[in-house]
Protein backbone atom coordinates (compact mmCIF):
# COMPACT_ATOMS: atom_id res chain seq x y z
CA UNK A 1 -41.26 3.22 4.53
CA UNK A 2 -38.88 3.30 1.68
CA UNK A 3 -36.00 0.86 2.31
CA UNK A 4 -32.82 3.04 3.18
CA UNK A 5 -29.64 2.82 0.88
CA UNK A 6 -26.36 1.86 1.40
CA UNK A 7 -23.98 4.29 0.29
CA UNK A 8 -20.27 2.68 -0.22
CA UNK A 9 -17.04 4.67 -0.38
CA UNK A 10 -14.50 2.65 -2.26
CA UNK A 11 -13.22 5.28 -4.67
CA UNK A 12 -9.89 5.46 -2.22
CA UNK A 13 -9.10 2.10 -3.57
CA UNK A 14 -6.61 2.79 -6.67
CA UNK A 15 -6.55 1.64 -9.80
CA UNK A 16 -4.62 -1.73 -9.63
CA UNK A 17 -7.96 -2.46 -7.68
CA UNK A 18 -7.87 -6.24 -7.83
CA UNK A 19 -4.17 -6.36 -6.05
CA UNK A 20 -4.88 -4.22 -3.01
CA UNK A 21 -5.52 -5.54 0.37
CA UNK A 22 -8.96 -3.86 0.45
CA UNK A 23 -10.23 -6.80 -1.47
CA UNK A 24 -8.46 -10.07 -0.30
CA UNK A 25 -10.52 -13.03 0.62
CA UNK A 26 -11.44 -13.10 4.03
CA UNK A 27 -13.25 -16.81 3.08
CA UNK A 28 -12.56 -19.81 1.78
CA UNK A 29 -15.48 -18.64 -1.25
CA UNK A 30 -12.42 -15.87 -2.26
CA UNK A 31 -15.36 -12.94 -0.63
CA UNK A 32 -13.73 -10.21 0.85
CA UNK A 33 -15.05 -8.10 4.03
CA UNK A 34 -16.65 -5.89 1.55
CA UNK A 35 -19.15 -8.71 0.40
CA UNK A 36 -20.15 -9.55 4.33
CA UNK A 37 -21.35 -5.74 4.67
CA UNK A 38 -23.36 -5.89 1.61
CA UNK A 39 -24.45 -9.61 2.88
CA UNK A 40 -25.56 -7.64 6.42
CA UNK A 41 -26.95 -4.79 5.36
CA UNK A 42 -29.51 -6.90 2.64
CA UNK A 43 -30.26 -8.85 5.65
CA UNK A 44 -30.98 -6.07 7.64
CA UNK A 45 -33.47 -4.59 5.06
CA UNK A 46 -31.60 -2.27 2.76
CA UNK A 47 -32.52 -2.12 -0.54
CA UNK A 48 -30.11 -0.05 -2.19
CA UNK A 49 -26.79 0.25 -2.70
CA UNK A 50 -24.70 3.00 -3.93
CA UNK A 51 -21.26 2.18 -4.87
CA UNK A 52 -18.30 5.17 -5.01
CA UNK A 53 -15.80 4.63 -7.15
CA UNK A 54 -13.02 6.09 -9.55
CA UNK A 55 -13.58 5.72 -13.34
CA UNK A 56 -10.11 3.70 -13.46
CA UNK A 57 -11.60 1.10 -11.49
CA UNK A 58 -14.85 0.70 -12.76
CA UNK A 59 -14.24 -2.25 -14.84
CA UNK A 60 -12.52 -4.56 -12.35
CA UNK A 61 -14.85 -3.68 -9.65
CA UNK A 62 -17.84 -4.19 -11.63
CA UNK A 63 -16.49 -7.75 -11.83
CA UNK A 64 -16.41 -8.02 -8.37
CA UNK A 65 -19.80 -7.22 -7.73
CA UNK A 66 -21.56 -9.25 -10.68
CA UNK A 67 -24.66 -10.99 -9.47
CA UNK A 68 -25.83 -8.23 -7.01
CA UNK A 69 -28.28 -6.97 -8.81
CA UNK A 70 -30.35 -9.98 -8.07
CA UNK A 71 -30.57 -8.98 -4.22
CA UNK A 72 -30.36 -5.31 -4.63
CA UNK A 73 -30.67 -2.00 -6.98
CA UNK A 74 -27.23 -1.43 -7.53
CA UNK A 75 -25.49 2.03 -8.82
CA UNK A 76 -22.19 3.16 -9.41
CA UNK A 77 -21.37 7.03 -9.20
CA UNK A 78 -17.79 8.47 -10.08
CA UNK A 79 -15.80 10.90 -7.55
CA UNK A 80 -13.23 12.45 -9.22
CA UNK A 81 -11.11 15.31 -9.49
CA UNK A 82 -12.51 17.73 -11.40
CA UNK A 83 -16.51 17.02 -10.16
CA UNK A 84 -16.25 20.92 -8.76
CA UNK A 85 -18.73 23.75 -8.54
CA UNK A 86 -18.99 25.85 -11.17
CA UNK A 87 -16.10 28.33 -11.55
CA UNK A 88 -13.69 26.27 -9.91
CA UNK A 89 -11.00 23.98 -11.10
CA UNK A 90 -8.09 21.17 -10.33
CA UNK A 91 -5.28 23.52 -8.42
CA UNK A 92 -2.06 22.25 -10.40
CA UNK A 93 -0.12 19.20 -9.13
CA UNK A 94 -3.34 17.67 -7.17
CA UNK A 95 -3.83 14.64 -7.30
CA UNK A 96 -5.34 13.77 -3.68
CA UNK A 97 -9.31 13.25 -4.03
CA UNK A 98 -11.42 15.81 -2.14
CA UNK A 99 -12.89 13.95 0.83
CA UNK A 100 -15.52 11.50 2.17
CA UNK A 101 -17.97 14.83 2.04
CA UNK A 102 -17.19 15.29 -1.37
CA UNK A 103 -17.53 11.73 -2.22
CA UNK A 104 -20.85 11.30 -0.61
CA UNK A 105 -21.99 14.67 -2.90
CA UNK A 106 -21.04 12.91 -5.77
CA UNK A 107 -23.69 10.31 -4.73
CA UNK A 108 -26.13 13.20 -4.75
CA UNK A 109 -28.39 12.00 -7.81
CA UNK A 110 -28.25 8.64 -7.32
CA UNK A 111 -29.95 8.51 -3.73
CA UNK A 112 -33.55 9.58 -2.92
CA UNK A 113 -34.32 8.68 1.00
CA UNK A 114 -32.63 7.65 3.86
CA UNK A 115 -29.17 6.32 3.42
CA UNK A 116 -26.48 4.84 5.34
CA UNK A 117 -22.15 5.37 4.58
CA UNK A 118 -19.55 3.57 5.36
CA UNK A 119 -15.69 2.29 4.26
CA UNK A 120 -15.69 -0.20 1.53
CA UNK A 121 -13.01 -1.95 3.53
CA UNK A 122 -14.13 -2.14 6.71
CA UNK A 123 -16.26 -4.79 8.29
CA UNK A 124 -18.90 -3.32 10.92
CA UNK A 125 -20.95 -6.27 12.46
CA UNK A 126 -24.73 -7.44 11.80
CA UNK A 127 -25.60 -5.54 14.58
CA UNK A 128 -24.23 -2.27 13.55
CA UNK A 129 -26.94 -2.53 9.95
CA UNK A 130 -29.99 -3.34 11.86
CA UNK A 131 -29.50 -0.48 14.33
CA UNK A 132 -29.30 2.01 11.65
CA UNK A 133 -32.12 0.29 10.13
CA UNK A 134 -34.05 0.28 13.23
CA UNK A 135 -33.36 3.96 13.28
CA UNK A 136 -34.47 4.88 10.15
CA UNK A 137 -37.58 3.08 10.60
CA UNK A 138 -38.00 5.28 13.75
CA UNK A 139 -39.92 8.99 13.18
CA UNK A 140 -36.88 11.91 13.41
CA UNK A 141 -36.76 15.12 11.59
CA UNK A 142 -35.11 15.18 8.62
CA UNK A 143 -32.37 16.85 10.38
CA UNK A 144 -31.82 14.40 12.53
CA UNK A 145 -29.00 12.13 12.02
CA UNK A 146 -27.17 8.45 13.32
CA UNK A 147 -23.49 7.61 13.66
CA UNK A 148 -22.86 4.01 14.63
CA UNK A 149 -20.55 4.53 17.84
CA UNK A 150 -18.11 1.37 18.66
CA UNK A 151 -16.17 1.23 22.12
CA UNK A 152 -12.65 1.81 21.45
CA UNK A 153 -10.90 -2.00 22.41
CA UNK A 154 -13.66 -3.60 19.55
CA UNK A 155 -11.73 -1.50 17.14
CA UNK A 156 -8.80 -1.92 17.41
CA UNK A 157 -5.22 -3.86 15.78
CA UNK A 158 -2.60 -5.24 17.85
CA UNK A 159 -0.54 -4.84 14.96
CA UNK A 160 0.58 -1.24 14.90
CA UNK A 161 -1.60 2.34 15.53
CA UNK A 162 -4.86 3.05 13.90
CA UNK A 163 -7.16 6.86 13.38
CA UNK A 164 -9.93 7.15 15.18
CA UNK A 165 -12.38 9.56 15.35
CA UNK A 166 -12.84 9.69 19.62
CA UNK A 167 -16.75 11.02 20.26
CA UNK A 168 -18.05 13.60 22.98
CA UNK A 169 -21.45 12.19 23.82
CA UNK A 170 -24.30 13.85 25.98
CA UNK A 171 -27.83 12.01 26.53
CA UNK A 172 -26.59 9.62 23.27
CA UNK A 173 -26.23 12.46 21.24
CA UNK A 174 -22.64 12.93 19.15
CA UNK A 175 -21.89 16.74 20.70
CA UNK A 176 -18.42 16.47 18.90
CA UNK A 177 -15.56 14.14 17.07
CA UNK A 178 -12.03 14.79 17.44
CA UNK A 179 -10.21 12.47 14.85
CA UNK A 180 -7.18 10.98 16.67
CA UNK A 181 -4.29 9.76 14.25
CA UNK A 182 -2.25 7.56 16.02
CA UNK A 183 -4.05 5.17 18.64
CA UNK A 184 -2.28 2.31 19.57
CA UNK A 185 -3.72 -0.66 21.77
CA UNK A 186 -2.63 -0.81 25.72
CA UNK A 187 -4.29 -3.93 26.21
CA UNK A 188 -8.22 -3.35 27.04
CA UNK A 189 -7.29 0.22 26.41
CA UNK A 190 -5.41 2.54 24.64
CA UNK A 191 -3.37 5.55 24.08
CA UNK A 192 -2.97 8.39 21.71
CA UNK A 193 0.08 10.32 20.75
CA UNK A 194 0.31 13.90 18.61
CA UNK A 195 3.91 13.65 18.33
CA UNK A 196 5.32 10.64 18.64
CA UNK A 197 6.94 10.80 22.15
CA UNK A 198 4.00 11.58 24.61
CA UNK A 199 1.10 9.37 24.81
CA UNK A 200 -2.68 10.41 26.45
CA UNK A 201 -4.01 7.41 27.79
CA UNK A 202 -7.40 6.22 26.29
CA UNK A 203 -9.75 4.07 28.53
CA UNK A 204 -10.73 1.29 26.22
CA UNK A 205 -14.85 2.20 26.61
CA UNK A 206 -14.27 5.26 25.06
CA UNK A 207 -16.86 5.39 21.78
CA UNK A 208 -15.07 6.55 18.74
CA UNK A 209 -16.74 6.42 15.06
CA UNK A 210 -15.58 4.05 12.32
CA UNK A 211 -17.23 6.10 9.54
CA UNK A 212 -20.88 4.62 9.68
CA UNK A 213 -23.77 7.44 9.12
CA UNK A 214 -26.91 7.47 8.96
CA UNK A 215 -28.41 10.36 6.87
CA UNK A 216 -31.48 11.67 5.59
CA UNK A 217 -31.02 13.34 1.85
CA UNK A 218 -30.82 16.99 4.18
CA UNK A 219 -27.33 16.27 4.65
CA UNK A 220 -26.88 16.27 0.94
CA UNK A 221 -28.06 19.77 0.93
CA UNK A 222 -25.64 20.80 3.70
CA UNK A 223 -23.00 19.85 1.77
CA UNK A 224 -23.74 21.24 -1.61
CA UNK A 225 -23.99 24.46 0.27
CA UNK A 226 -20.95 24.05 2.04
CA UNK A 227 -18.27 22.74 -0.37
CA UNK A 228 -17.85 25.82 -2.16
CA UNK A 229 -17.17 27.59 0.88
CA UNK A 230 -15.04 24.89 2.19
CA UNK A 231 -12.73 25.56 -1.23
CA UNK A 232 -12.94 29.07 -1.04
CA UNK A 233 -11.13 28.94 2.38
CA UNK A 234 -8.69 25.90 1.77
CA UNK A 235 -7.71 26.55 -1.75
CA UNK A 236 -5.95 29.63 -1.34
CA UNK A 237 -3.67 27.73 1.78
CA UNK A 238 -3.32 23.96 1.04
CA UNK A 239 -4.36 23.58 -2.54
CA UNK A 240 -3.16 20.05 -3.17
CA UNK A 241 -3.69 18.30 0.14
CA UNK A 242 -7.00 19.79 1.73
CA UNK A 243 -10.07 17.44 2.29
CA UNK A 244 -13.79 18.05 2.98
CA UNK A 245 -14.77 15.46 5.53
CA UNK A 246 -18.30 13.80 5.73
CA UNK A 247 -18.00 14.32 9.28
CA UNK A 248 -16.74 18.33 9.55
CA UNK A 249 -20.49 18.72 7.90
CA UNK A 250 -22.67 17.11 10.56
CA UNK A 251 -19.71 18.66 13.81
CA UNK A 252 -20.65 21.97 12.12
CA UNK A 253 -24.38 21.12 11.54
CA UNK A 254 -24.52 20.39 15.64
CA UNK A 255 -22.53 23.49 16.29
CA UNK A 256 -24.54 25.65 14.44
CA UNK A 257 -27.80 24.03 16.18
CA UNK A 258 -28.81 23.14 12.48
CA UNK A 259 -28.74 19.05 13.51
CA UNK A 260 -28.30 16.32 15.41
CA UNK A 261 -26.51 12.88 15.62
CA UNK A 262 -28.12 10.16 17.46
CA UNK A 263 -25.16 7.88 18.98
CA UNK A 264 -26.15 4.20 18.20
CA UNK A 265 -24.34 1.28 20.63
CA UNK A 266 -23.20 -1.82 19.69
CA UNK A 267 -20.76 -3.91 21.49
CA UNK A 268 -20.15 -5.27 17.72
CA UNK A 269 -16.22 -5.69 16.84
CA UNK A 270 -14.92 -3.81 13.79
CA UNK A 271 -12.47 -5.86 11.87
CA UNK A 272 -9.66 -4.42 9.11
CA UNK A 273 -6.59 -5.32 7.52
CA UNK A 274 -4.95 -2.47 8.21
CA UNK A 275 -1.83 -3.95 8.29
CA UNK A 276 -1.02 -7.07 6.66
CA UNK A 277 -0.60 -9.11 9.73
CA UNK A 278 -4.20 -8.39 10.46
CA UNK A 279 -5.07 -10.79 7.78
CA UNK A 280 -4.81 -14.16 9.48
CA UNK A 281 -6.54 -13.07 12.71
CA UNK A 282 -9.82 -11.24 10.23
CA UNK A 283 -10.14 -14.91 8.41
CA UNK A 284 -10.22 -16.23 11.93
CA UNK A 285 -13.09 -14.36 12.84
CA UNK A 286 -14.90 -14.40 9.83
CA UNK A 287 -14.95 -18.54 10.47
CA UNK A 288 -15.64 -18.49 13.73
CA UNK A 289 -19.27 -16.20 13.04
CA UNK A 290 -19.68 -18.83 10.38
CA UNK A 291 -19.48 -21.73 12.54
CA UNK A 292 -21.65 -19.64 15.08
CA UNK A 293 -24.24 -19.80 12.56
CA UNK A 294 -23.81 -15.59 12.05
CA UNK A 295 -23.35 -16.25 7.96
CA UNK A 296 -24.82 -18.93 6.04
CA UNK A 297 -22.09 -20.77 4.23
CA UNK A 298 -22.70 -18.72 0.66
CA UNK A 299 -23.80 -15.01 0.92
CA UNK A 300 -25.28 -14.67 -2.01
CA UNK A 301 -26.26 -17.57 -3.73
């Protein structure tokens, strides 16, 4: 089987790239989180990886990931702006970028089998890698898709509220998402508010996705297809703020009975520095799967 590709979104990251807290050494070796997913999903048998990024910070994040190309093929596409459909252009004043569905379409030429996306600033777990792996190495149609599904108190901050999308699951297969904005922890559990006054508690196994797909190059197709109609119905009403999500494509895909999203467990904990007081407590972790023998002392060396 070809070996699947890891698809990165980091083209959210700005252009004073090297300052933001995306990238801040989680290590003593100055790597950030976004080296340990590379590091797992090499281990775990990927042999691709597909970085998104903005033109503006192609130079300093080049730097960044220097050497890689000795473990794994290594591209760089651009999302940005005005990468449209023919006929369309920037509305005025925009400035926001399109989406995780439009970033992952901007990938479109540079992957050719099964691929996995996630958050360039998120850290997922070793486990998390080899079950999409394992997945991909299973026989599915190629409308059949994976979402890595983590229980809500592994992914969480105890230093202010997080988004989360919060699953509906039936025989381990995603049935729908419904992204939640503002989670904040309750000890084991949680709970949500729309409005800022009244909170909906949250049990603390519910499974909620942290952005980590598993594809096959169908879902590529799905959203060529559906991007133009996305911006023929957004445009016209929120022209500078609207956004075509990765996962609106595979909730409509499921709805429509055109696919299906395989729910894969792990009791892996999601780390982020969300907030800047996260910092201490991710660099704590990171050195405790160290000394548990999880990393070797250099990734990539």
């Amino acid at each position: 089987m070809k070996k699947p590709t890891l698809v990165v979104m980091a083209a959210g990251m700005g252009s004073r790239f090297g300052g933001l807290k995306q990238m801040t050494p989680v290590d003593a070796r100055g790597n950030s989180l976004l080296h340990y997913s590379l590091y797992d999903a090499y281990t775990a048998g990927f042999g691709k990886v597909v970085f998104i990024i903005k033109q503006a910070i192609a130079e300093d994040f080049k730097k960044v990931t220097a050497g890689l190309e000795r473990y794994l093929d290594v591209a760089y596409v651009y999302q940005e702006l005005d990468k449209l459909p023919k006929g369309y252009t920037v509305p005025e004043g925009r400035v926001k970028p399109w989406g995780t569905g439009h970033a992952v379409l901007c990938a479109k030429d540079a992957i050719d089998g099964p691929f996995a996306v996630i958050n360039a600033d998120d850290f997922y777990g070793r486990g998390a890698y080899t079950a999409i792996a394992d997945f991909f190495r299973s026989a599915h149609a190629d409308n059949e898709y994976a979402m890595v599904g983590y229980l809500l108190r592994n992914a969480m901050t105890d230093n202010g509220y997080v988004a989360r999308g919060v699953c509906e699951i039936e025989n381990n297969y995603l049935t729908g998402v419904t992204e939640r904005t503002h989670i904040e922890k309750r000890g084991d559990d949680a709970a949500y508010t729309e409005d800022g006054t009244h909170y909906v508690p949250l049990s603390g196994s519910t499974v909620v996705s942290m952005n980590f797909w598993g594809f096959t190059p169908r879902i590529l197709a799905e959203l060529e297809q559906r991007f133009p109609k996305f911006l023929d119905k957004n445009l016209p009403v929120n022209p500078e703020k609207c956004e075509f999500f990765l996962p609106t494509v595979a909730n409509a895909q499921i709805l429509e009975g055109l696919g299906s999203v395989h729910v894969l467990h792990t009791d892996e904990a999601w780390y982020g520095v969300t907030y800047r007081e996260d910092l201490p407590s991710v660099q704590a972790a990171i050195a405790a799967l160290h000394e548990a023998g999880v990393y070797p002392e250099v990734l990539f060396p």
